[in-house]
C-alpha atoms as a PDB file:
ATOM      1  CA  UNK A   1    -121.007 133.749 -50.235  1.00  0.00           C
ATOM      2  CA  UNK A   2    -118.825 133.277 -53.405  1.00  0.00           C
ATOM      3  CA  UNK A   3    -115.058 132.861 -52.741  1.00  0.00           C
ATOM      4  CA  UNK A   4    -113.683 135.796 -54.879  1.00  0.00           C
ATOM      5  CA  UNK A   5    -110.158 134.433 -55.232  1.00  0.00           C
ATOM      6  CA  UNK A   6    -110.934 131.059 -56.136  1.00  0.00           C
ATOM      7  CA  UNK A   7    -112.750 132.575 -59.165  1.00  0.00           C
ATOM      8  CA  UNK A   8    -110.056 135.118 -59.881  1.00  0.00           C
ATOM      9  CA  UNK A   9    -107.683 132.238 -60.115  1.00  0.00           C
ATOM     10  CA  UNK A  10    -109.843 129.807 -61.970  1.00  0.00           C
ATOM     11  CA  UNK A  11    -110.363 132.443 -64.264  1.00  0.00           C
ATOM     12  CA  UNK A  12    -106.996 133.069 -65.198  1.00  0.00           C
ATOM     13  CA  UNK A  13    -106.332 129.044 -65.394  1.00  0.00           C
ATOM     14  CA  UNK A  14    -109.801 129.065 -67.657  1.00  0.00           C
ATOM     15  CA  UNK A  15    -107.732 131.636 -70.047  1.00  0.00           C
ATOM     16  CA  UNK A  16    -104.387 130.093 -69.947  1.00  0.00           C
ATOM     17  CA  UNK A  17    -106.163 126.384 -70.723  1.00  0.00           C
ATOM     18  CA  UNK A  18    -107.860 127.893 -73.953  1.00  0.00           C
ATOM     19  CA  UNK A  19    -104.360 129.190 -75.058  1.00  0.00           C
ATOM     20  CA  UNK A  20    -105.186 133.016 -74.171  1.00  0.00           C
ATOM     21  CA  UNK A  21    -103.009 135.187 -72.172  1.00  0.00           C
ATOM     22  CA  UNK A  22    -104.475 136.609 -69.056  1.00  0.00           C
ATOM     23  CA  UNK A  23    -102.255 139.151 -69.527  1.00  0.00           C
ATOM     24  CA  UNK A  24    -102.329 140.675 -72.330  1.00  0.00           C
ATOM     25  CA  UNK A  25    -104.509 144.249 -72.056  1.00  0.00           C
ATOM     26  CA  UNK A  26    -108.112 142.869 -73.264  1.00  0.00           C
ATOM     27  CA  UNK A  27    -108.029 140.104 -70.719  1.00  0.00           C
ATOM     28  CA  UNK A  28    -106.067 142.191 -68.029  1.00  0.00           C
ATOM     29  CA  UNK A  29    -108.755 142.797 -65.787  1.00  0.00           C
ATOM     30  CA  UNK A  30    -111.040 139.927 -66.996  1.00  0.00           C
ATOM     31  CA  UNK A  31    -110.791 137.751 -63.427  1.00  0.00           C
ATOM     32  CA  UNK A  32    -112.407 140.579 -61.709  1.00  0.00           C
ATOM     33  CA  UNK A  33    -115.006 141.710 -64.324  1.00  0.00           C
ATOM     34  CA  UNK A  34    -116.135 137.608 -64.022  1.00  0.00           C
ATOM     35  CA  UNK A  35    -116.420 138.109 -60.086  1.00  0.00           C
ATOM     36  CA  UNK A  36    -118.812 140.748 -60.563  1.00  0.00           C
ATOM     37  CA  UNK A  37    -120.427 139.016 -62.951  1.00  0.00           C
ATOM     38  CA  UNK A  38    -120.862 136.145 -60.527  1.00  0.00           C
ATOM     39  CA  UNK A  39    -122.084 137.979 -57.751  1.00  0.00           C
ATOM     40  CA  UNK A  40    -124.878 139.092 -60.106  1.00  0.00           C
ATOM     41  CA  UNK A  41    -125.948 135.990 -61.763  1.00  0.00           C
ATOM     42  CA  UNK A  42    -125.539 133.797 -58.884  1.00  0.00           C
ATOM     43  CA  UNK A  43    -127.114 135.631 -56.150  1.00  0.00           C
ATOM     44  CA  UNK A  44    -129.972 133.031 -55.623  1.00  0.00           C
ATOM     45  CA  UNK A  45    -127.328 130.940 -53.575  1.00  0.00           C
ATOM     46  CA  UNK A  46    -127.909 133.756 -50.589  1.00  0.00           C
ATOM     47  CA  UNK A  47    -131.642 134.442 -50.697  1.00  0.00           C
ATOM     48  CA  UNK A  48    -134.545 132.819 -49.493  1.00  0.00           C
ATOM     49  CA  UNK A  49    -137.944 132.336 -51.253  1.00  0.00           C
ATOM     50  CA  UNK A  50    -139.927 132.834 -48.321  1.00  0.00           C
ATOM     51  CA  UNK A  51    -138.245 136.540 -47.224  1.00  0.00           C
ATOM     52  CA  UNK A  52    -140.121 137.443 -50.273  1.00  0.00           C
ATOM     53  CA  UNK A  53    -143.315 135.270 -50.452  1.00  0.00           C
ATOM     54  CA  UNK A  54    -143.956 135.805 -46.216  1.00  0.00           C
ATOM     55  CA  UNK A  55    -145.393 138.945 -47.565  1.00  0.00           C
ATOM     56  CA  UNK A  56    -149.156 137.706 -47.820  1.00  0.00           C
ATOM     57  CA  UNK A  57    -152.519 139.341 -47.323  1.00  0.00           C
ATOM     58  CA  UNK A  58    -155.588 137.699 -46.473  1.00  0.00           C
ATOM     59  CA  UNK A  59    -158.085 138.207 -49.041  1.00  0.00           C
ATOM     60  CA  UNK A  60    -161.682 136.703 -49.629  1.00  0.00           C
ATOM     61  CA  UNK A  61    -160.648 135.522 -52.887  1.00  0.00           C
ATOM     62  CA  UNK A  62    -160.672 131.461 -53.008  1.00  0.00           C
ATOM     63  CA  UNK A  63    -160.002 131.654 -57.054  1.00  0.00           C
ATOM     64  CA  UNK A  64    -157.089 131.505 -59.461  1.00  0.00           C
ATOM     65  CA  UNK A  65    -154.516 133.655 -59.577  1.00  0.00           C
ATOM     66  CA  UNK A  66    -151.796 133.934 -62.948  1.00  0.00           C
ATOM     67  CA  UNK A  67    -149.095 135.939 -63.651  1.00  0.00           C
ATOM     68  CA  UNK A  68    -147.760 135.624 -67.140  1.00  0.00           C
ATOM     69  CA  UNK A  69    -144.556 136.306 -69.260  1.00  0.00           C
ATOM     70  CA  UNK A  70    -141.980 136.512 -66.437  1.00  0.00           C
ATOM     71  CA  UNK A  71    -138.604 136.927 -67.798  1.00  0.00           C
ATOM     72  CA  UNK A  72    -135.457 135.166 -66.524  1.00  0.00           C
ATOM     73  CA  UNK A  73    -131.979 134.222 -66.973  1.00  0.00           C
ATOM     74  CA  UNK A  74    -130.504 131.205 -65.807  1.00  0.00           C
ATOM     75  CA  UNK A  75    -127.275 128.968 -65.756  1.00  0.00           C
ATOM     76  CA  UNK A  76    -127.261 125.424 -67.218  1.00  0.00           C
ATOM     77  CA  UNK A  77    -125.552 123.240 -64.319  1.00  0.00           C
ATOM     78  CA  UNK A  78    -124.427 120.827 -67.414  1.00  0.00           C
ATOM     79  CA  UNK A  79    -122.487 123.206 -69.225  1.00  0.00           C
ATOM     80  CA  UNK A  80    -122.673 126.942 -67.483  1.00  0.00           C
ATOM     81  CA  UNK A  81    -124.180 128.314 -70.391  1.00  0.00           C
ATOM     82  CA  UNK A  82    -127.807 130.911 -70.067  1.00  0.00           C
ATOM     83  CA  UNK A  83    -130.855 129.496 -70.379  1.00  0.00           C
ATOM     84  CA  UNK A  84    -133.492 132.218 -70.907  1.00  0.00           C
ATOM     85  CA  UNK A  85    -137.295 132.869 -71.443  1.00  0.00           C
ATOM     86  CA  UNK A  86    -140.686 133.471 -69.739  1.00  0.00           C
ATOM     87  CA  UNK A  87    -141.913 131.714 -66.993  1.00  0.00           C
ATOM     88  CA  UNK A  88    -145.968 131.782 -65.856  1.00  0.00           C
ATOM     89  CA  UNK A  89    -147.128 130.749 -62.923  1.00  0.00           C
ATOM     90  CA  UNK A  90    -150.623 130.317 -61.809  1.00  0.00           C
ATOM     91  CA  UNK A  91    -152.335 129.735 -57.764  1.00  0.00           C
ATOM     92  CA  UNK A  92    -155.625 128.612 -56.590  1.00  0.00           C
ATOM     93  CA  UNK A  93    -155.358 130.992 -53.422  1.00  0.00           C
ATOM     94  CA  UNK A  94    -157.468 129.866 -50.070  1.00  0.00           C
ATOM     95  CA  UNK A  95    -157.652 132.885 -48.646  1.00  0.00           C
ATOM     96  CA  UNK A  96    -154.258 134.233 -48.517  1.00  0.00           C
ATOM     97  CA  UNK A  97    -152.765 136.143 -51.307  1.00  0.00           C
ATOM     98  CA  UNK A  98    -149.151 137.486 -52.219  1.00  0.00           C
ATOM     99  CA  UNK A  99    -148.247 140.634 -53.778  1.00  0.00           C
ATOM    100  CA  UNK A 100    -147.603 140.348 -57.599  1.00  0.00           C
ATOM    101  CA  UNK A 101    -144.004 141.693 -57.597  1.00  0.00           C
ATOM    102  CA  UNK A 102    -142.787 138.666 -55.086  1.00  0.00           C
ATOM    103  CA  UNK A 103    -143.737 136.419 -57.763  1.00  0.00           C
ATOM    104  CA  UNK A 104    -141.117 137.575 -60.107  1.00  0.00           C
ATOM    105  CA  UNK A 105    -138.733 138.558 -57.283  1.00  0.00           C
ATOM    106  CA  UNK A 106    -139.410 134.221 -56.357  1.00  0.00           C
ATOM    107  CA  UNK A 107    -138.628 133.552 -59.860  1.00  0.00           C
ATOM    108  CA  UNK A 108    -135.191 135.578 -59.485  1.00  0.00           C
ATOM    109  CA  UNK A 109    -134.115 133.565 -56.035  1.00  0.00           C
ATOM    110  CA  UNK A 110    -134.346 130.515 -58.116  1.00  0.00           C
ATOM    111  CA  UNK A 111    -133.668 131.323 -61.619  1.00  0.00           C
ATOM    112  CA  UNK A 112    -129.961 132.718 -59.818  1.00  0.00           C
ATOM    113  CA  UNK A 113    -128.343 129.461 -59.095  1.00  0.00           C
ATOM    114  CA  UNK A 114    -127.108 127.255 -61.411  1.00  0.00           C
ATOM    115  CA  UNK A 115    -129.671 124.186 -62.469  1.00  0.00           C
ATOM    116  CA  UNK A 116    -131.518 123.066 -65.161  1.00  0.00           C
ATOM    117  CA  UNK A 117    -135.148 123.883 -66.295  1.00  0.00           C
ATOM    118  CA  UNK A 118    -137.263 121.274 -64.989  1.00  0.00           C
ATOM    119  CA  UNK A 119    -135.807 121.749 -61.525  1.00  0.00           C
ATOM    120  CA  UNK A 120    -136.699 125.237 -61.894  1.00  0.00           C
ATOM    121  CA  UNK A 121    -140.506 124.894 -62.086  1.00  0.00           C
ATOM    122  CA  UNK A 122    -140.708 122.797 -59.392  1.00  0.00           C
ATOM    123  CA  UNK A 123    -138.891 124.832 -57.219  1.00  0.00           C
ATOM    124  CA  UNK A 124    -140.624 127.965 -57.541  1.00  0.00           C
ATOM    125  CA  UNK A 125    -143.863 126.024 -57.245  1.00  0.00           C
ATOM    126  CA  UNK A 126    -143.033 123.752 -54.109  1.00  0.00           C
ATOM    127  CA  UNK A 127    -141.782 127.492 -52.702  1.00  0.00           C
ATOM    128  CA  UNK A 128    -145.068 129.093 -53.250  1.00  0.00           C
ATOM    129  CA  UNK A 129    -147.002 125.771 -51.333  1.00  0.00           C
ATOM    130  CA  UNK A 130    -144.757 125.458 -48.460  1.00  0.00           C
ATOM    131  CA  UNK A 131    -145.259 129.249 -47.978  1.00  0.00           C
ATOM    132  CA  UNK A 132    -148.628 130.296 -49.223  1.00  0.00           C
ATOM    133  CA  UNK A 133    -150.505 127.028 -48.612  1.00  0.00           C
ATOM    134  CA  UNK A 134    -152.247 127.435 -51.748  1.00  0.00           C
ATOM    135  CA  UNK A 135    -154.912 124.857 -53.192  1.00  0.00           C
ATOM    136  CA  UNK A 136    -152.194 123.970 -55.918  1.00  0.00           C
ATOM    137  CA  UNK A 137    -149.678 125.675 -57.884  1.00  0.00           C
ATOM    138  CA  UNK A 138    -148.612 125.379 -61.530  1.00  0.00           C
ATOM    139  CA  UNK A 139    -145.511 126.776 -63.605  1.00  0.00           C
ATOM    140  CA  UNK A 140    -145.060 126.844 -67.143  1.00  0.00           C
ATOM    141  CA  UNK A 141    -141.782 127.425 -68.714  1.00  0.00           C
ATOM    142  CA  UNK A 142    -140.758 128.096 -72.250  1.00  0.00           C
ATOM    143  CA  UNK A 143    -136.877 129.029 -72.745  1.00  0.00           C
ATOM    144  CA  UNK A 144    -134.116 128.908 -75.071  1.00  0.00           C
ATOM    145  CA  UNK A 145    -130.862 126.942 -73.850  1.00  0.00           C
ATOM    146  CA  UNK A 146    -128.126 128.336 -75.602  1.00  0.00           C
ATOM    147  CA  UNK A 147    -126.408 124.463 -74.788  1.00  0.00           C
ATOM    148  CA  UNK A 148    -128.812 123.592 -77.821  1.00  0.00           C
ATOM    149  CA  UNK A 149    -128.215 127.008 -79.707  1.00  0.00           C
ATOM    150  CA  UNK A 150    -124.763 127.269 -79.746  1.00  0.00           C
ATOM    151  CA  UNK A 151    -123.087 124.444 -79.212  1.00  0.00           C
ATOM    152  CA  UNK A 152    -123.733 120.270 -79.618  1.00  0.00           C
ATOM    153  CA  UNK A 153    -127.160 120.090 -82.364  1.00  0.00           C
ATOM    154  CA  UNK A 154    -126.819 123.794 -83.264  1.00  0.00           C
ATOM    155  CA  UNK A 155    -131.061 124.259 -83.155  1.00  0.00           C
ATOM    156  CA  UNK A 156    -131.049 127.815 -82.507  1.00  0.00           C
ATOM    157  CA  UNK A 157    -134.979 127.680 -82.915  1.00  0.00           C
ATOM    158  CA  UNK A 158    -135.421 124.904 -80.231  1.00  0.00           C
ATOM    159  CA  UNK A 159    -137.870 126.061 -77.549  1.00  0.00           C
ATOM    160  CA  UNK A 160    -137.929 123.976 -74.166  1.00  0.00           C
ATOM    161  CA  UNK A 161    -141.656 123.878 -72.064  1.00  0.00           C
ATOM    162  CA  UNK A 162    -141.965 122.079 -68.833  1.00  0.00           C
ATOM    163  CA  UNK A 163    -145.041 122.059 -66.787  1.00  0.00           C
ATOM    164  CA  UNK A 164    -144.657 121.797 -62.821  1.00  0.00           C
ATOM    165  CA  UNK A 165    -147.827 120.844 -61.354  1.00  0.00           C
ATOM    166  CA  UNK A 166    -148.634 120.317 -57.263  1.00  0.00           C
ATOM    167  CA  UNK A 167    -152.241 120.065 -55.415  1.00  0.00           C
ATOM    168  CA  UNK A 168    -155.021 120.309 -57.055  1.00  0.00           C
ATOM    169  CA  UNK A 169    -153.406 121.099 -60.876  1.00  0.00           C
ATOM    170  CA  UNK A 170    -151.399 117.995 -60.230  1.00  0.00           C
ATOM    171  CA  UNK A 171    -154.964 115.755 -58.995  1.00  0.00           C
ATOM    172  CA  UNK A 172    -157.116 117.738 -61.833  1.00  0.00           C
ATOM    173  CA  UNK A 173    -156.001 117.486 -65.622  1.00  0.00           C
ATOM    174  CA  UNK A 174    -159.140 119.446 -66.553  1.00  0.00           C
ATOM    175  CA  UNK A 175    -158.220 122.107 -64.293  1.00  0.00           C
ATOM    176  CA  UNK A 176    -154.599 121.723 -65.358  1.00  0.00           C
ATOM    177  CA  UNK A 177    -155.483 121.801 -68.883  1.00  0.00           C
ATOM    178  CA  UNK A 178    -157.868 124.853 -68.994  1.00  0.00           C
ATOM    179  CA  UNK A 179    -155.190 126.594 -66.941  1.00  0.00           C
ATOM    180  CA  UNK A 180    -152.281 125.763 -69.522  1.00  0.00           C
ATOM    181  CA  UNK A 181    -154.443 126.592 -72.237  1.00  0.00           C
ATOM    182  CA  UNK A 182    -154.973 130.710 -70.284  1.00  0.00           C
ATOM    183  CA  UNK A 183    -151.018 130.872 -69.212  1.00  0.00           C
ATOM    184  CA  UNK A 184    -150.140 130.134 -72.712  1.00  0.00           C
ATOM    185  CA  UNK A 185    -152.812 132.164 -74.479  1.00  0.00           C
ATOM    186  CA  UNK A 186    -151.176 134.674 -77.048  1.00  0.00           C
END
């Protein structure tokens, strides 16, 4: 649970350090526009992966399973600027499957706190084998980190990609390779 006045206050002491008056009409009610705005992009903090992924159906299907291009937005714990893009993730099921939309809704629970990208991957990944039990689980990520955009090297081009692999992507580069090669397929 976020402590609202702390973050009222720091965000008045934020405004007065940059040589801005909290005061004046523009920045009047800024405090409590950035509480709101913290409840919303920090929300991760109180969720749990699992109250979405305990959704699961058994199924006889012992194959992969992808889902491609979901978006997110994320905080850099370095500097508490967004970090943005598509993540894919991919699951060689063993008999248990779980619906499509907790994928993404994972993806939020994690992408909601403040960390940094390679973290990320492995979270939602090490989520989905505690929970499902899959064979192996892989995430790809490709984002934009506005820390290398605007600010520091100024690359607003750069592109970031990890790879988080566990079970059998992790023991089998073929297998991890032939599934890269489908998640990233244009």
């Amino acid at each position: 649970m976020l402590d609202q006045e702390k973050i009222r206050k720091a965000t008045k002491l934020f405004l007065e350090g940059i040589g801005e008056n909290p005061d004046r009409e523009g920045l009047r009610d800024t405090p409590e526009r950035v509480v709101r705005m913290c409840e919303e992009l920090f929300q991760g903090y109180d969720q749990k992966s699992d109250s979405h992924l305990g959704t699961q159906f058994a199924s006889r299907h012992t194959g992969l399973v992808m889902e491609r291009d979901i978006a997110f937005y994320s905080l850099c714990e370095h500097h508490l600027l967004p970090f943005f893009g598509k993540i894919h993730i991919a699951y060689m099921a063993q008999g248990k499957v779980v619906g499509l939309s907790k994928l993404a809704r994972t993806v939020e629970v994690f992408s909601r706190r403040l960390q940094i990208q390679e973290n990320l991957g492995y979270d939602i990944a090490d989520a989905l084998m505690q929970t499902l039990k899959p064979a192996g689980v892989m995430t790809v990520i490709r984002a934009t980190h506005m820390c290398m955009s605007m600010r520091g090297v100024k690359k607003e081009s750069a592109e970031t990609v990890t790879v988080a692999t566990l079970g059998c992507f992790a023991d089998d580069r073929d297998l991890m390779n032939a599934c890269m090669r489908e998640l990233l397929r244009v």
